[in-house]
Protein backbone atom coordinates (compact mmCIF):
# COMPACT_ATOMS: atom_id res chain seq x y z
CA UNK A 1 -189.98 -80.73 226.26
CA UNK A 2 -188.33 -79.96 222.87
CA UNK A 3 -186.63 -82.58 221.29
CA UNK A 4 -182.70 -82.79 221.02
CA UNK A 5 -180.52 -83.66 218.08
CA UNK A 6 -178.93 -86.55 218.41
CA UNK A 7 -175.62 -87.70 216.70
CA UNK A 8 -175.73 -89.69 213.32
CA UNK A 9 -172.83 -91.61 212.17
CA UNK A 10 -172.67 -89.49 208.62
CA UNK A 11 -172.21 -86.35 210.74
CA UNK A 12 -168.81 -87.23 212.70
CA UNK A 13 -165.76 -88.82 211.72
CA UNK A 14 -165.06 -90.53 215.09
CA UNK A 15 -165.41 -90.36 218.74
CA UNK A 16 -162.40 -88.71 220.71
CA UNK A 17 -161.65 -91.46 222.87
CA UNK A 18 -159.17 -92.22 226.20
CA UNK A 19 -158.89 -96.02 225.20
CA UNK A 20 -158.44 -98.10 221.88
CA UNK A 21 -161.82 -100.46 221.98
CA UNK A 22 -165.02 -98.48 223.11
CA UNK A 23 -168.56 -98.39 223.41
CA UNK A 24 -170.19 -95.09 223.53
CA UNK A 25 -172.64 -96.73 225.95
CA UNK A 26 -170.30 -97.73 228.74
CA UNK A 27 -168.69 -93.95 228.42
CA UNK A 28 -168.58 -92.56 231.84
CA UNK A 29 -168.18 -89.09 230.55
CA UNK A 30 -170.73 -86.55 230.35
CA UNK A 31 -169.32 -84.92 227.54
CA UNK A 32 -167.83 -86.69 224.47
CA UNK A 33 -166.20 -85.56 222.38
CA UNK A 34 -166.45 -86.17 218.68
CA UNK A 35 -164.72 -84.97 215.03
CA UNK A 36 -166.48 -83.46 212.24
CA UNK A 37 -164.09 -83.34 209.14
CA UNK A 38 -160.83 -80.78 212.21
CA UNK A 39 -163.93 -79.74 214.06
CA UNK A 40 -164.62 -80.99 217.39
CA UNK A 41 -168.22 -81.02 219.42
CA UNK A 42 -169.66 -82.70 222.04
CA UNK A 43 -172.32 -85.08 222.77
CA UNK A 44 -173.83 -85.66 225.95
CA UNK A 45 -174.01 -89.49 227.10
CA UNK A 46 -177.20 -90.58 225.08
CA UNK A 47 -175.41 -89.56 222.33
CA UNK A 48 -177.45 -85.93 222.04
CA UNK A 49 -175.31 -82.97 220.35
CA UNK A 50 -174.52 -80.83 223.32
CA UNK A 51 -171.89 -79.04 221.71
CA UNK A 52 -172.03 -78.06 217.70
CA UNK A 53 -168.56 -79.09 216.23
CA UNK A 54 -166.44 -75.72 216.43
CA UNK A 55 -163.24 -76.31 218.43
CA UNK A 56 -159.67 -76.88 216.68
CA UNK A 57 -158.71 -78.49 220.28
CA UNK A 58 -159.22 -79.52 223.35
CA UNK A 59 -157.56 -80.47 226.93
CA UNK A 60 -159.21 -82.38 229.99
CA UNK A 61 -162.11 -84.89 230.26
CA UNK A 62 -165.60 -84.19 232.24
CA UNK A 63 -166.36 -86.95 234.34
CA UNK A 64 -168.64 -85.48 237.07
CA UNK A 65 -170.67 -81.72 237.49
CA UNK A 66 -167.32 -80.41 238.98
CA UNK A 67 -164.85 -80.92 235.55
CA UNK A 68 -164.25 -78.80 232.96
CA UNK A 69 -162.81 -78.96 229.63
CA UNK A 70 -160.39 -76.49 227.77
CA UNK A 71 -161.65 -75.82 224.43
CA UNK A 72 -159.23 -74.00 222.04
CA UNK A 73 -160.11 -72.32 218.12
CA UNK A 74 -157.57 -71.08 215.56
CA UNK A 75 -157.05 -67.33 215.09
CA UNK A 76 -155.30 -66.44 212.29
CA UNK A 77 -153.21 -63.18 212.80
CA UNK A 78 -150.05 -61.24 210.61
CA UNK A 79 -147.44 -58.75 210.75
CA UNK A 80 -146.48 -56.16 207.85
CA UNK A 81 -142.46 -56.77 206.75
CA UNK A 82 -140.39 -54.20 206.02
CA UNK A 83 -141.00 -54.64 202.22
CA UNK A 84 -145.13 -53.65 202.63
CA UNK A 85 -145.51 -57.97 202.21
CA UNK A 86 -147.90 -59.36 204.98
CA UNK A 87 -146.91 -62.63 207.02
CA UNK A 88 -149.86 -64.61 207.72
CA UNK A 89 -149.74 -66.98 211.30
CA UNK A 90 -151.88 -69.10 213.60
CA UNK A 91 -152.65 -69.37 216.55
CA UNK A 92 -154.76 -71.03 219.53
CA UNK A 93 -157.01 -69.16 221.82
CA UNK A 94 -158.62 -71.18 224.57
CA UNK A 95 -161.61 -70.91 226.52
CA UNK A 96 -163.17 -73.09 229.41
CA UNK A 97 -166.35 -75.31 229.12
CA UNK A 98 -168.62 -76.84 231.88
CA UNK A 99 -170.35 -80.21 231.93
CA UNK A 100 -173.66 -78.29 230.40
CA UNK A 101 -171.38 -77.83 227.60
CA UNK A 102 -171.15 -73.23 228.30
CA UNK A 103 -168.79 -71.91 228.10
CA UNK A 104 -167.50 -69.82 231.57
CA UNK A 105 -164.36 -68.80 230.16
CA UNK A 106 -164.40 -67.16 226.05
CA UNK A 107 -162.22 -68.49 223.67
CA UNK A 108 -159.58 -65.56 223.85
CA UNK A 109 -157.09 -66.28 226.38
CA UNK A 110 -153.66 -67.02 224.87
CA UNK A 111 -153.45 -69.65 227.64
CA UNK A 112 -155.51 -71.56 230.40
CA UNK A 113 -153.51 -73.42 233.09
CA UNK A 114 -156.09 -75.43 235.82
CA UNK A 115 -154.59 -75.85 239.23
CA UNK A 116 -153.88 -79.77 239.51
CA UNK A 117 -155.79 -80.50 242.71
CA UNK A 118 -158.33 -77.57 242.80
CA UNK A 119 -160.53 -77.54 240.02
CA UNK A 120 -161.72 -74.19 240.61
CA UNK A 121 -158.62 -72.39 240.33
CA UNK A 122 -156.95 -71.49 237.00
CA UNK A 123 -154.10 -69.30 235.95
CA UNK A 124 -154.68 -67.03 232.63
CA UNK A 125 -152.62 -65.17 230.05
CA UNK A 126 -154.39 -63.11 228.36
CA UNK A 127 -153.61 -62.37 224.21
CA UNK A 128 -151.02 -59.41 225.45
CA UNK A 129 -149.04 -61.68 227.63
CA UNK A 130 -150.54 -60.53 231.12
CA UNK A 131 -150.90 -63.26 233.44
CA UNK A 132 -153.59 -63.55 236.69
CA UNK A 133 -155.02 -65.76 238.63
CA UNK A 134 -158.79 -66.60 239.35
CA UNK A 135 -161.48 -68.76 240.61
CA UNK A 136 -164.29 -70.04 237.89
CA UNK A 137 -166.32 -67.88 239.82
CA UNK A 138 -164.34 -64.85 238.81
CA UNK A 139 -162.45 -63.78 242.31
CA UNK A 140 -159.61 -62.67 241.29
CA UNK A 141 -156.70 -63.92 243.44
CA UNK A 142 -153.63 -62.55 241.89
CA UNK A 143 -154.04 -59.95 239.33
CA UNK A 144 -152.99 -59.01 235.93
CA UNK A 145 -149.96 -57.18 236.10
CA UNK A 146 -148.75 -57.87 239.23
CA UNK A 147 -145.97 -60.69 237.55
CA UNK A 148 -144.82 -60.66 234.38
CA UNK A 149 -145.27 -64.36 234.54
CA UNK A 150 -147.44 -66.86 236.37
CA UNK A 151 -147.36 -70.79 236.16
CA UNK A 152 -150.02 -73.05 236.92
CA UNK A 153 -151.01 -74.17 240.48
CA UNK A 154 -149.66 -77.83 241.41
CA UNK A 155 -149.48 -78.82 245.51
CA UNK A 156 -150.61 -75.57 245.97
CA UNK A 157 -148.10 -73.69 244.13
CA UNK A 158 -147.27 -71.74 241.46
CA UNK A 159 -144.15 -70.25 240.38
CA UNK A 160 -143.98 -66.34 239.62
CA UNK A 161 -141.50 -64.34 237.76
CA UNK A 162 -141.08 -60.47 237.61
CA UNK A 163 -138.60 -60.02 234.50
CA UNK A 164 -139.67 -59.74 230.94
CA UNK A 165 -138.82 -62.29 227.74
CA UNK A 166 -137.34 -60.79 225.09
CA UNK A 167 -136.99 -62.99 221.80
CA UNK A 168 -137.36 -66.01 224.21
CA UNK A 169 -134.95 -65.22 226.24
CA UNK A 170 -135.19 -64.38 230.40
CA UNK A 171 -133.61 -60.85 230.99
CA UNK A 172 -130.68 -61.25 233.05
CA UNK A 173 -132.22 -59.63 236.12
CA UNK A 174 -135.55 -61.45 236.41
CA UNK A 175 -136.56 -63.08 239.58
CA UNK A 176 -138.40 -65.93 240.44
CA UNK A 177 -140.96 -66.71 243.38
CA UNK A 178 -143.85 -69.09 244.87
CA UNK A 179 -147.02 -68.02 245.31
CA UNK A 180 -150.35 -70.30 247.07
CA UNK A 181 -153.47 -70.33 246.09
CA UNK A 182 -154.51 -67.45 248.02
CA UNK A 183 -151.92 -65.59 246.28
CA UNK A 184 -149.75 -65.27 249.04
CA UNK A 185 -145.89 -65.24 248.54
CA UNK A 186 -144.41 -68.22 250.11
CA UNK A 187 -141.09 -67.13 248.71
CA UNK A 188 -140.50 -63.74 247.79
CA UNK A 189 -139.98 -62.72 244.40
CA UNK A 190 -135.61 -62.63 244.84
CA UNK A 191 -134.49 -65.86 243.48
CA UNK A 192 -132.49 -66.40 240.59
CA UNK A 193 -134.24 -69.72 239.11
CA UNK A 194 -136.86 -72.02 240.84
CA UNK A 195 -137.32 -75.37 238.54
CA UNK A 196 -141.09 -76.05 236.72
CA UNK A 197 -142.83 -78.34 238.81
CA UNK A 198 -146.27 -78.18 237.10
CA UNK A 199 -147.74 -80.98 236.18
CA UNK A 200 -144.44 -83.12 237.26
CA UNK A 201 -145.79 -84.95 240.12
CA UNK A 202 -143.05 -83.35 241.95
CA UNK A 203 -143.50 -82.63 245.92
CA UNK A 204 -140.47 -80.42 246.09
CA UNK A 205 -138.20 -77.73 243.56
CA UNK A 206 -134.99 -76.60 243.39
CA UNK A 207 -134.23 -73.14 244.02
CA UNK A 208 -131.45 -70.76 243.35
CA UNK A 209 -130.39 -68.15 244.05
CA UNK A 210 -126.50 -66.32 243.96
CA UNK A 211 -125.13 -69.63 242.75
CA UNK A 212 -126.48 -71.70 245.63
CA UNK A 213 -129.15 -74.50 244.75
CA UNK A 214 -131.10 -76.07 247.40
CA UNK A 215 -134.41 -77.90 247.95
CA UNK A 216 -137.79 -76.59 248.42
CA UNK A 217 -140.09 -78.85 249.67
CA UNK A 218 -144.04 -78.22 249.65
């Protein structure tokens, strides 16, 4: 069996941890994180590099063979002004690991959002703003194109929007709906606002819709 590389202390600045005392040996994770100089890998519990340090970020903690981490890298991108000078920017591009430490999702979607409750369900937005929703094992359940927006799954549901941004702004007409995980609209796609509730803890959202608010309750 070929031998691993294990972690020496000159190689990382310090263990990414969820609590201020630790010991990696009572770590119930199977993936820790760790810093080398604003790179981040990932060593397995006996302290074996799993992961080479590469990521400028990362979301989520793997506990069992079912989690998985977001991992995110810096891509630096530009625009040409109007005077022929170049703008230089930066951004994050996220991908999603496994507990192996592989990567199922690339590093290239502008953002990941896991379903709180199902953790094989995830909504994406890819680098051109298109939003779908799939399974890790790739089903597709709601896809690109079909909203111009997509939130992340929480008690089931996710909020959709058909109505572009423009400089950050909601067009006046847009209109808001809830979709389940099956993709299914629970409310169709007419309403003037419906509140986030991702990630809230929330078992209900207000709605609205010509000037009326009321309470929708999952």
């Amino acid at each position: 069996m070929e031998q691993g590389v294990f972690l020496k202390t000159s190689q990382y600045t310090r263990y990414l941890v969820p609590a201020d005392s630790y010991e990696i040996s009572n770590d119930k994770r199977l993936l820790v994180p760790f810093t080398n100089g604003d790179k981040i890998g990932f060593v397995n519990r006996m302290g074996e590099i799993v992961v080479e340090p590469k990521y400028a970020i990362y979301y989520g903690e793997c506990y069992d063979e079912t989690d998985f981490i977001r991992v995110g890298v810096i891509e630096p991108y530009g625009t040409v002004r109007s005077d022929a000078s170049f703008t230089a920017y930066y951004r994050y591009l996220y991908g999603l690991m496994d507990y192996a430490g592989k990567l199922v999702l690339p590093a290239e979607y502008h953002d990941i959002k896991p379903a709180y409750g199902n953790k094989r369900l995830f909504t994406l937005a890819d680098q051109s703003g298109k939003h779908a929703v799939v399974t890790i094992d790739g089903k597709e359940i709601v896809p690109y194109g079909k909203y111009d927006y997509i939130g992340g799954f929480d008690n089931g549901y996710a909020r959709v929007k058909i109505g572009k941004v423009t400089n950050g702004r909601v067009d006046s007409g847009a209109k808001w709906g809830l979709i389940n995980e099956k993709g299914e609209e629970v409310l169709p796609v007419e309403y003037d606002d419906i509140w986030n509730f991702y990630g809230k803890g929330r078992t209900d959202t207000n709605i609205v819709k010509d000037g009326k608010t009321s309470v929708y309750s999952f």
